[in-house]
N, C-alpha and C. Protein backbone atom coordinates (compact mmCIF):
# COMPACT_ATOMS: atom_id res chain seq x y z
N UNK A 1 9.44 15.92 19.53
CA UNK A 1 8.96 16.47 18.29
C UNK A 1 9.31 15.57 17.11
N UNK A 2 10.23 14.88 16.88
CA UNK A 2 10.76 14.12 15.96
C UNK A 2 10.79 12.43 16.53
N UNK A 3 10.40 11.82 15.75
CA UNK A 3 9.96 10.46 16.14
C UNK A 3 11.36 9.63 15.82
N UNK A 4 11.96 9.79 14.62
CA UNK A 4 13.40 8.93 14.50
C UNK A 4 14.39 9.82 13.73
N UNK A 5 15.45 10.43 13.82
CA UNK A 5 16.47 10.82 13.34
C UNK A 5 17.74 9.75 13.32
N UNK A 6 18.30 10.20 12.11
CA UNK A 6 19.46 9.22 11.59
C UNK A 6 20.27 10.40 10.90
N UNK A 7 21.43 10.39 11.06
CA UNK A 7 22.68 10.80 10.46
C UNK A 7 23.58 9.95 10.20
N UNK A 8 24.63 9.82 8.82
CA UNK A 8 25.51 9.38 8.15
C UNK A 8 26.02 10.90 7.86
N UNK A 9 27.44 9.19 6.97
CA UNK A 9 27.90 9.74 6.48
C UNK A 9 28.38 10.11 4.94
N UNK A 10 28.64 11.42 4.17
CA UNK A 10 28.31 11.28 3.09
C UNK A 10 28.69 10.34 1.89
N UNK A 11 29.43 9.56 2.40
CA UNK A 11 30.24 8.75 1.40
C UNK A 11 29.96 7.30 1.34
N UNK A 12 28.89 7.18 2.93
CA UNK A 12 28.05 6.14 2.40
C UNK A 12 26.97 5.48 1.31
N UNK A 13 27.26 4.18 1.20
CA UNK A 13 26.25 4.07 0.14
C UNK A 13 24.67 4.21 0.50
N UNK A 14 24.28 3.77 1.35
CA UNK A 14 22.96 4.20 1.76
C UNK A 14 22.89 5.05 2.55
N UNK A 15 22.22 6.53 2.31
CA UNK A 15 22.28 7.83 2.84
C UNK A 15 21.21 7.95 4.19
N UNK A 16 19.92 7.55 3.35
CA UNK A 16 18.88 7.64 4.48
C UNK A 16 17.88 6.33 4.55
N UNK A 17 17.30 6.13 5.15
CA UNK A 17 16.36 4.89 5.10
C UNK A 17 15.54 4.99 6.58
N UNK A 18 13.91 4.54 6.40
CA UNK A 18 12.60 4.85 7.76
C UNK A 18 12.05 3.52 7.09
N UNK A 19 11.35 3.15 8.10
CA UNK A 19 10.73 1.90 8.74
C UNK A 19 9.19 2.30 8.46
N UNK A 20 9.35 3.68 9.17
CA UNK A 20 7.95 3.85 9.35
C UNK A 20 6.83 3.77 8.24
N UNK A 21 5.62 3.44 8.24
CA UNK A 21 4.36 3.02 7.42
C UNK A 21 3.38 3.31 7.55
N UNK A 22 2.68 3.98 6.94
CA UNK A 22 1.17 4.27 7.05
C UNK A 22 0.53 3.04 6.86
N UNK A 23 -0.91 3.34 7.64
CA UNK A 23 -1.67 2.45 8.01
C UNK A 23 -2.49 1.86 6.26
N UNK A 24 -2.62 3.33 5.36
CA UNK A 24 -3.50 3.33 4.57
C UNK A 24 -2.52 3.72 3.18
N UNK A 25 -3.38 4.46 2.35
CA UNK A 25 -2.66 4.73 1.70
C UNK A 25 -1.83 6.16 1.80
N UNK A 26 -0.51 6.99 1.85
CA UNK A 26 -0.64 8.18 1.65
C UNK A 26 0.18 8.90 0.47
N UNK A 27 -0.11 9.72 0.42
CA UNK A 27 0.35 10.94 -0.87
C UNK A 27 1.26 11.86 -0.38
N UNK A 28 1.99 12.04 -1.09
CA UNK A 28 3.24 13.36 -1.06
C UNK A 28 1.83 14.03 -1.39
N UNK A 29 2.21 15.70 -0.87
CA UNK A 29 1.06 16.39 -0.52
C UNK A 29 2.28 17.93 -1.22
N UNK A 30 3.15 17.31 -0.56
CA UNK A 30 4.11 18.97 -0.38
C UNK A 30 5.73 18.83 -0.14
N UNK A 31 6.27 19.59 -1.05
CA UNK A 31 7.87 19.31 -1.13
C UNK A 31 8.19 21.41 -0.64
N UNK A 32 9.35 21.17 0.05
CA UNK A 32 9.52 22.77 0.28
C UNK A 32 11.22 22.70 0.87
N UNK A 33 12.00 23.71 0.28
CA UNK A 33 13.25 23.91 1.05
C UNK A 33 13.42 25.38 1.83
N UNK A 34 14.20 24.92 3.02
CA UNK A 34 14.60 26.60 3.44
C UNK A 34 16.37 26.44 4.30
N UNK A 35 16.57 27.69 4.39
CA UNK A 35 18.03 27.65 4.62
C UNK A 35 18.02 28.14 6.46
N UNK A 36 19.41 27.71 6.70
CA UNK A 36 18.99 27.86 8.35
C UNK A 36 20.61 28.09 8.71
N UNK A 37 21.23 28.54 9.41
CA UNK A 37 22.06 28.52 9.57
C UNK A 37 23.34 27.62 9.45
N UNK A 38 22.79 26.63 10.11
CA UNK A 38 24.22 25.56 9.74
C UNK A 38 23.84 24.44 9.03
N UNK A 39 22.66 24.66 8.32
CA UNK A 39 22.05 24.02 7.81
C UNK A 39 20.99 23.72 6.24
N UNK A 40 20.73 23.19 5.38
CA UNK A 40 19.64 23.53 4.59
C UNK A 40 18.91 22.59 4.96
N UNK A 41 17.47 23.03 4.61
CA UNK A 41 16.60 21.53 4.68
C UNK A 41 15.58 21.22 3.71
N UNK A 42 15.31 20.14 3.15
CA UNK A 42 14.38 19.42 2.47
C UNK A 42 13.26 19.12 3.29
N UNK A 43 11.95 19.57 3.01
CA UNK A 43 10.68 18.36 3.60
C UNK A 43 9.91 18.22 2.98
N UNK A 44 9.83 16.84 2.78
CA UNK A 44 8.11 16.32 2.01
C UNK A 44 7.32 16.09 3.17
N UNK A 45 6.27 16.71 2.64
CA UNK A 45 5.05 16.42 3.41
C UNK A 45 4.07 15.41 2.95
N UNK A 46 3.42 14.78 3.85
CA UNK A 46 2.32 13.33 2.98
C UNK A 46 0.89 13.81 3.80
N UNK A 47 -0.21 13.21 3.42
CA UNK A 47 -1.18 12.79 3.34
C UNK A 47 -1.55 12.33 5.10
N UNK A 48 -1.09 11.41 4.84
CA UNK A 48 -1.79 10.45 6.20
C UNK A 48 -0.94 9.17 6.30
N UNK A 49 -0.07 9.69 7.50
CA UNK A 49 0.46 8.96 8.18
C UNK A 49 2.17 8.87 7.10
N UNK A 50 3.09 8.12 7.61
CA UNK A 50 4.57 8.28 6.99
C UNK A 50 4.49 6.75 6.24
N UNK A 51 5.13 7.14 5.13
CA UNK A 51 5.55 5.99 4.32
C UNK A 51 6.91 5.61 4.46
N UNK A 52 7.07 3.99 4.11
CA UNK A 52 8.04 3.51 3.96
C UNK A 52 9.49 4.36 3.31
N UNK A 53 10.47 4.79 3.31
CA UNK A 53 11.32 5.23 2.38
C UNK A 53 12.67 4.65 2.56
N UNK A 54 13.70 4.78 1.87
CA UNK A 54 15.17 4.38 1.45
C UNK A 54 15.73 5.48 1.00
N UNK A 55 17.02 5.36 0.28
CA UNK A 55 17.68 6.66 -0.11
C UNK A 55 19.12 6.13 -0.33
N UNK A 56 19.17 6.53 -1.27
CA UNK A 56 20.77 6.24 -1.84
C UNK A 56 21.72 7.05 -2.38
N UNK A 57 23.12 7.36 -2.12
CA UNK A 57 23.92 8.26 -2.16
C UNK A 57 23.72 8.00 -3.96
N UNK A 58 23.93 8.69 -5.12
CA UNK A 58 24.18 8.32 -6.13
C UNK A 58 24.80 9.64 -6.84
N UNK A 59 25.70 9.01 -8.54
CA UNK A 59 26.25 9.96 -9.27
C UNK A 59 25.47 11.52 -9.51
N UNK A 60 24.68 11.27 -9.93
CA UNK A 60 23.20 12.20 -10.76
C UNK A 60 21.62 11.32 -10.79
N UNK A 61 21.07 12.14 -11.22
CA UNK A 61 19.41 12.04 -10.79
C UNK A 61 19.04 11.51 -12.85
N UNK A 62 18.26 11.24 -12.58
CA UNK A 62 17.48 10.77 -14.03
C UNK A 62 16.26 10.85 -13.67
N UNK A 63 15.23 11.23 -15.22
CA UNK A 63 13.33 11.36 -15.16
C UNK A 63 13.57 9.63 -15.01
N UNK A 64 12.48 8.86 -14.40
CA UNK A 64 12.58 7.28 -14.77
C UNK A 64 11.82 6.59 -16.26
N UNK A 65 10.96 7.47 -16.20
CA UNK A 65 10.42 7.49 -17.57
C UNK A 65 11.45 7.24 -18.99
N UNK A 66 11.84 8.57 -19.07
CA UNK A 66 12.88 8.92 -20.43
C UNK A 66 14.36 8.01 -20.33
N UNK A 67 14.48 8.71 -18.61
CA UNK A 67 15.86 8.38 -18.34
C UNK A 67 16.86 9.96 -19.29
N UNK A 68 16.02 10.84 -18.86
CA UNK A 68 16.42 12.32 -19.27
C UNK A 68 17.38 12.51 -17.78
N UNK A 69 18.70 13.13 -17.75
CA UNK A 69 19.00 13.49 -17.33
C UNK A 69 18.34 14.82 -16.12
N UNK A 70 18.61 14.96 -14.68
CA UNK A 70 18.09 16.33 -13.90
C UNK A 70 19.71 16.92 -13.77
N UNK A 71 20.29 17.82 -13.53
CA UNK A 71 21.23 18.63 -13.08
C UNK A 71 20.68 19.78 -12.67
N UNK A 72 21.44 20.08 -11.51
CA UNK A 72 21.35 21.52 -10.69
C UNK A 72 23.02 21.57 -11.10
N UNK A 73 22.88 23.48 -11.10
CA UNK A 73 24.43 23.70 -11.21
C UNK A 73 25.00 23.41 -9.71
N UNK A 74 26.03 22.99 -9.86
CA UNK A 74 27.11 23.48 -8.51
C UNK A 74 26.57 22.07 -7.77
N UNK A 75 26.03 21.27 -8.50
CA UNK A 75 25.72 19.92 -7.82
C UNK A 75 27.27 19.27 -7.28
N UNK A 76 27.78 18.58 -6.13
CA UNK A 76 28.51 17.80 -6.06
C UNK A 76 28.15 16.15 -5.76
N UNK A 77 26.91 16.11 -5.63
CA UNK A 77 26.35 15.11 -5.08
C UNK A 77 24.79 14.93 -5.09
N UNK A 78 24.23 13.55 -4.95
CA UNK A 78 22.83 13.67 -5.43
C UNK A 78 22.40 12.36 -4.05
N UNK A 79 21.29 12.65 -3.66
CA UNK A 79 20.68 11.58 -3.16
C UNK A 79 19.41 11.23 -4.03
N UNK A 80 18.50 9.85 -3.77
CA UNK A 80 17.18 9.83 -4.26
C UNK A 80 16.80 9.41 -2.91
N UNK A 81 15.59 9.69 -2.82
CA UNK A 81 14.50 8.91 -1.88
C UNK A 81 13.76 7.91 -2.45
N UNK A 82 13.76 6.75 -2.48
CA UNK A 82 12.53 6.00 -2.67
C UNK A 82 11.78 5.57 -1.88
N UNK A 83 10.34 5.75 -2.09
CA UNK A 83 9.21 6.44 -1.10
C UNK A 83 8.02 5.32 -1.41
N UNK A 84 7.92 4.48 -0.35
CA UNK A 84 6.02 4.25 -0.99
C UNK A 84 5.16 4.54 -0.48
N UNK A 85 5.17 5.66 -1.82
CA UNK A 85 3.94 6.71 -1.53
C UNK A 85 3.63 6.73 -3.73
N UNK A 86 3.29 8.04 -3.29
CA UNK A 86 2.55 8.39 -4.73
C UNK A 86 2.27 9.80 -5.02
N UNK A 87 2.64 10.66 -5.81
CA UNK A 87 2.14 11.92 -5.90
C UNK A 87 0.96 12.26 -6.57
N UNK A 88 -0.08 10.69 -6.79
CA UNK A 88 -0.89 11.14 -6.86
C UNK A 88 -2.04 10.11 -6.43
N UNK A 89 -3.03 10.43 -6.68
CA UNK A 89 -4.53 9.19 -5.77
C UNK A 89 -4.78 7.71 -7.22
N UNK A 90 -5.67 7.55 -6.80
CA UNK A 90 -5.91 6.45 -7.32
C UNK A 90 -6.52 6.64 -8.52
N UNK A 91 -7.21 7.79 -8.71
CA UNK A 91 -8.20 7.96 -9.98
C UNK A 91 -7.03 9.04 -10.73
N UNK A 92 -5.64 9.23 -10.52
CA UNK A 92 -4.96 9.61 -11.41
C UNK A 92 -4.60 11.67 -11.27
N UNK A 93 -5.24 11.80 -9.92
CA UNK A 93 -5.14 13.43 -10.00
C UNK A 93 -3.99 13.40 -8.99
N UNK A 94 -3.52 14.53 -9.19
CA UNK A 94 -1.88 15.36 -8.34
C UNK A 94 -2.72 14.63 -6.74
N UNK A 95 -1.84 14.93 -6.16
CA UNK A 95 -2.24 14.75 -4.50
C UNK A 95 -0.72 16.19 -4.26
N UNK A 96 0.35 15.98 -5.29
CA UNK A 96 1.67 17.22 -5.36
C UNK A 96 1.30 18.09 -6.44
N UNK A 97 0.46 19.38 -6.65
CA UNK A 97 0.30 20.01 -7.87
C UNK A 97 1.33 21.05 -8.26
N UNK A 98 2.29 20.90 -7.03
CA UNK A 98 3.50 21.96 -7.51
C UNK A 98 4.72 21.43 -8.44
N UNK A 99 5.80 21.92 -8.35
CA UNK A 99 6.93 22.07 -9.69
C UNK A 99 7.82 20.63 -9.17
N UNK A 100 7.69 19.92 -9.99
CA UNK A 100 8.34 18.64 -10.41
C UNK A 100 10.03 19.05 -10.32
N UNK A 101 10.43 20.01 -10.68
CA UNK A 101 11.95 20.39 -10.20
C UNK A 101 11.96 21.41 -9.84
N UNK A 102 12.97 21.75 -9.04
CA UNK A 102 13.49 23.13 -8.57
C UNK A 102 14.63 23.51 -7.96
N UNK A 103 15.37 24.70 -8.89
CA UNK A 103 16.62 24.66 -8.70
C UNK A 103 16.67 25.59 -7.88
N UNK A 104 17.76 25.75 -6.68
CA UNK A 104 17.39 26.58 -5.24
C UNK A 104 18.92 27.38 -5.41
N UNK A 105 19.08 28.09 -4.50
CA UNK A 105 20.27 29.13 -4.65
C UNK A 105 20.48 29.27 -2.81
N UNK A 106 20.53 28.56 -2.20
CA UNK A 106 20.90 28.26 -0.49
C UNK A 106 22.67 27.53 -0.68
N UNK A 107 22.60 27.80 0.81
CA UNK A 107 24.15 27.62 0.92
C UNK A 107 24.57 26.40 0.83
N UNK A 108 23.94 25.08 1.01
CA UNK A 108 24.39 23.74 0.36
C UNK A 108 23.75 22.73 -0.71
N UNK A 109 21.61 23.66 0.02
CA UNK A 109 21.03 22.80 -1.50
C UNK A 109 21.31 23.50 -2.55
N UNK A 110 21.27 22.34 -4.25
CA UNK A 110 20.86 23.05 -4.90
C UNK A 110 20.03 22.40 -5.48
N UNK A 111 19.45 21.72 -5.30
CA UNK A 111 17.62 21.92 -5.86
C UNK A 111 17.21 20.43 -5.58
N UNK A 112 15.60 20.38 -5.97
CA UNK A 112 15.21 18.45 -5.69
C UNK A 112 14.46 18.75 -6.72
N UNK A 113 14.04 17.35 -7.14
CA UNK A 113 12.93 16.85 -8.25
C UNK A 113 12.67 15.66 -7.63
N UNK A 114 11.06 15.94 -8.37
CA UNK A 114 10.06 13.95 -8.26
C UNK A 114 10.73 13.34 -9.46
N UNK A 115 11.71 12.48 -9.20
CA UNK A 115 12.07 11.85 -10.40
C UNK A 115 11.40 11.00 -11.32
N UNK A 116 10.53 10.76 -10.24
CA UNK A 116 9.33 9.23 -10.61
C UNK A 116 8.32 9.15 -9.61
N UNK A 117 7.20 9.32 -10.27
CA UNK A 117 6.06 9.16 -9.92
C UNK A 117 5.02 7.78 -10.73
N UNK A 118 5.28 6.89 -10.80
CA UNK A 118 5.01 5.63 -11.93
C UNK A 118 4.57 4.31 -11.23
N UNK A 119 3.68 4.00 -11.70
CA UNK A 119 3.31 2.30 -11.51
C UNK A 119 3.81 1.71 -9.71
N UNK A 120 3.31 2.46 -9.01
CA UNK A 120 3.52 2.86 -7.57
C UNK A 120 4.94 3.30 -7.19
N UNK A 121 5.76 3.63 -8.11
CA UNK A 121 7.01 4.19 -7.47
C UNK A 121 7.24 5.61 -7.15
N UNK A 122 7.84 6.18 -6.33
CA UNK A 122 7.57 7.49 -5.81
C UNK A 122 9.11 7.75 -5.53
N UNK A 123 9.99 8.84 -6.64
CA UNK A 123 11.25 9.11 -6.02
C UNK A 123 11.15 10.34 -5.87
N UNK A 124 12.06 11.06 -5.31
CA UNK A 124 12.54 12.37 -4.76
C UNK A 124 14.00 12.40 -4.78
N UNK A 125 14.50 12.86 -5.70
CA UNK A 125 16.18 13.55 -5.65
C UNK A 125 16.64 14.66 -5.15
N UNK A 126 17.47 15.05 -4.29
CA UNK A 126 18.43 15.94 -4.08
C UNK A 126 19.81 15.87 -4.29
N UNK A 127 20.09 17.50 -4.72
CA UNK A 127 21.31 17.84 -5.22
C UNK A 127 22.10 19.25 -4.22
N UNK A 128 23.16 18.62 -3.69
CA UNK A 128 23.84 19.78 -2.93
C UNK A 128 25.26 19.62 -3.17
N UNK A 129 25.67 20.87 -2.42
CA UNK A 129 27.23 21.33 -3.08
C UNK A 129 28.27 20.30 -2.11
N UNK A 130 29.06 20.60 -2.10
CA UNK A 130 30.60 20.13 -1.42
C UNK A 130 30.64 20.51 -0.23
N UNK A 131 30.16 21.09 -0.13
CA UNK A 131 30.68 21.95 1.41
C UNK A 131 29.52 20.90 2.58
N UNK A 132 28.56 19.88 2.28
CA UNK A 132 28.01 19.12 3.11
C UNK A 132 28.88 17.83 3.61
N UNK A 133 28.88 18.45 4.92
CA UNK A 133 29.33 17.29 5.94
C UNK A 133 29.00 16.08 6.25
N UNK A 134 27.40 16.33 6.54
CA UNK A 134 26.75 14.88 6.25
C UNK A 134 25.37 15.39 6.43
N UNK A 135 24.47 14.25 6.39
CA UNK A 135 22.87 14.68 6.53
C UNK A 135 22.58 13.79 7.15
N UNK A 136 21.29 14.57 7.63
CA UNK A 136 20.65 14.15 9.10
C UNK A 136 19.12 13.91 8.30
N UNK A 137 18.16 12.75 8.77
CA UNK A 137 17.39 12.67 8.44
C UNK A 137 16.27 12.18 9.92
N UNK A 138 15.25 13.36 9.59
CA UNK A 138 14.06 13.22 10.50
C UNK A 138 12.50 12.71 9.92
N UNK A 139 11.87 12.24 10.87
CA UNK A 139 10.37 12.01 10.41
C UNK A 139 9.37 12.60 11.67
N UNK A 140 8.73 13.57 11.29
CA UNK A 140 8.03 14.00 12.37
C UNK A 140 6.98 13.70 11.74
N UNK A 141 5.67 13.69 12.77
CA UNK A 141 4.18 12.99 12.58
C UNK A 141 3.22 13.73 12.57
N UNK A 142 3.21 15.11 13.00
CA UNK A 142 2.54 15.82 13.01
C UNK A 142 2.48 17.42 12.22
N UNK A 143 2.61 17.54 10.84
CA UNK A 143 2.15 16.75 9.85
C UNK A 143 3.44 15.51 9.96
N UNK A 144 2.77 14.21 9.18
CA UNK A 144 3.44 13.76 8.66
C UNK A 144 4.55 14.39 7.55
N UNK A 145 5.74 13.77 7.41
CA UNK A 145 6.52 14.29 6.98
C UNK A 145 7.97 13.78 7.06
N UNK A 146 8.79 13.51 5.70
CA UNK A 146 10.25 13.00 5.83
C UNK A 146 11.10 14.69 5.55
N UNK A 147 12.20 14.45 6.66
CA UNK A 147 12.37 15.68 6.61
C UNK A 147 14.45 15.38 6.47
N UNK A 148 15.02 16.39 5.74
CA UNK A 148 16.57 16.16 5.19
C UNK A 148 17.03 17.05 5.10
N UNK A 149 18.02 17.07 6.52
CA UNK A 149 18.92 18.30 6.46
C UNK A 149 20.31 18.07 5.80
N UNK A 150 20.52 18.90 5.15
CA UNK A 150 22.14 18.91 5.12
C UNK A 150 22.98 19.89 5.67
N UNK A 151 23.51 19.36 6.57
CA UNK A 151 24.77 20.15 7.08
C UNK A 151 26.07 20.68 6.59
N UNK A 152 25.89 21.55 7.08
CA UNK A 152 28.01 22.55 6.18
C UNK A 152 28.37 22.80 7.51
């Protein structure tokens, strides 16, 4: 069901990072969290086929634009994704028409934002509490999709 999983650890500097590439172009389509037992999870969903991504443990999240600060309460920690992809097509419309942030109330997330959507850059931040052990990162293909658990 899952094509490559990777787990670290949280205190590394690089959290998550995929190889994998679409053939063409694709779009973040869909961002969604849910809570699971020993677990929370993050998934973006794309378009067609998986894009390149990276991910880096960091202080806090920033818009890339302003350079406005994001905070979730009860944040202890932040990852970004950098993704090449795009949340939106070429002639400038959403391909993601939902909420640019969102602050969640689960047992380790607390919330993600598109930090940057700009001049082909495509980020995704998450923010979770203390109590994460480490995160596990999947890419399944059917939908496409980068998928980020965090464990307590």
């Amino acid at each position: 069901m899952f094509g490559v999983a990777a787990a670290v650890a949280i205190t590394a500097t690089t959290v998550l990072s995929g190889t994998a590439q679409a053939a063409g172009a694709t779009y973040l389509t869909g961002i969604g969290a849910e809570q699971q037992a020993t677990y929370d999870r993050v998934v973006l969903t794309f378009s067609a086929g998986l894009p390149g991504y990276a991910s880096s443990a960091i202080s806090g999240l920033e818009q890339c634009a302003s350079g406005k600060p994001i905070r979730f309460p009860n944040s202890a920690a932040y990852i970004e994704l950098d993704i090449a992809s795009a949340a939106h097509d070429d002639r400038g419309n959403p391909t993601y028409p939902g909420p640019r942030q969102v602050a969640t109330n689960l047992h380790s997330l607390t919330g993600y934002a598109v930090t940057c959507d700009f001049e082909g850059k495509l980020k995704v931040g998450v923010g979770y509490k203390s109590n994460v052990r480490h995160v596990v990162t999947s890419v399944p293909t059917d939908p496409s999709r980068i998928v980020i658990d965090l464990r307590h």
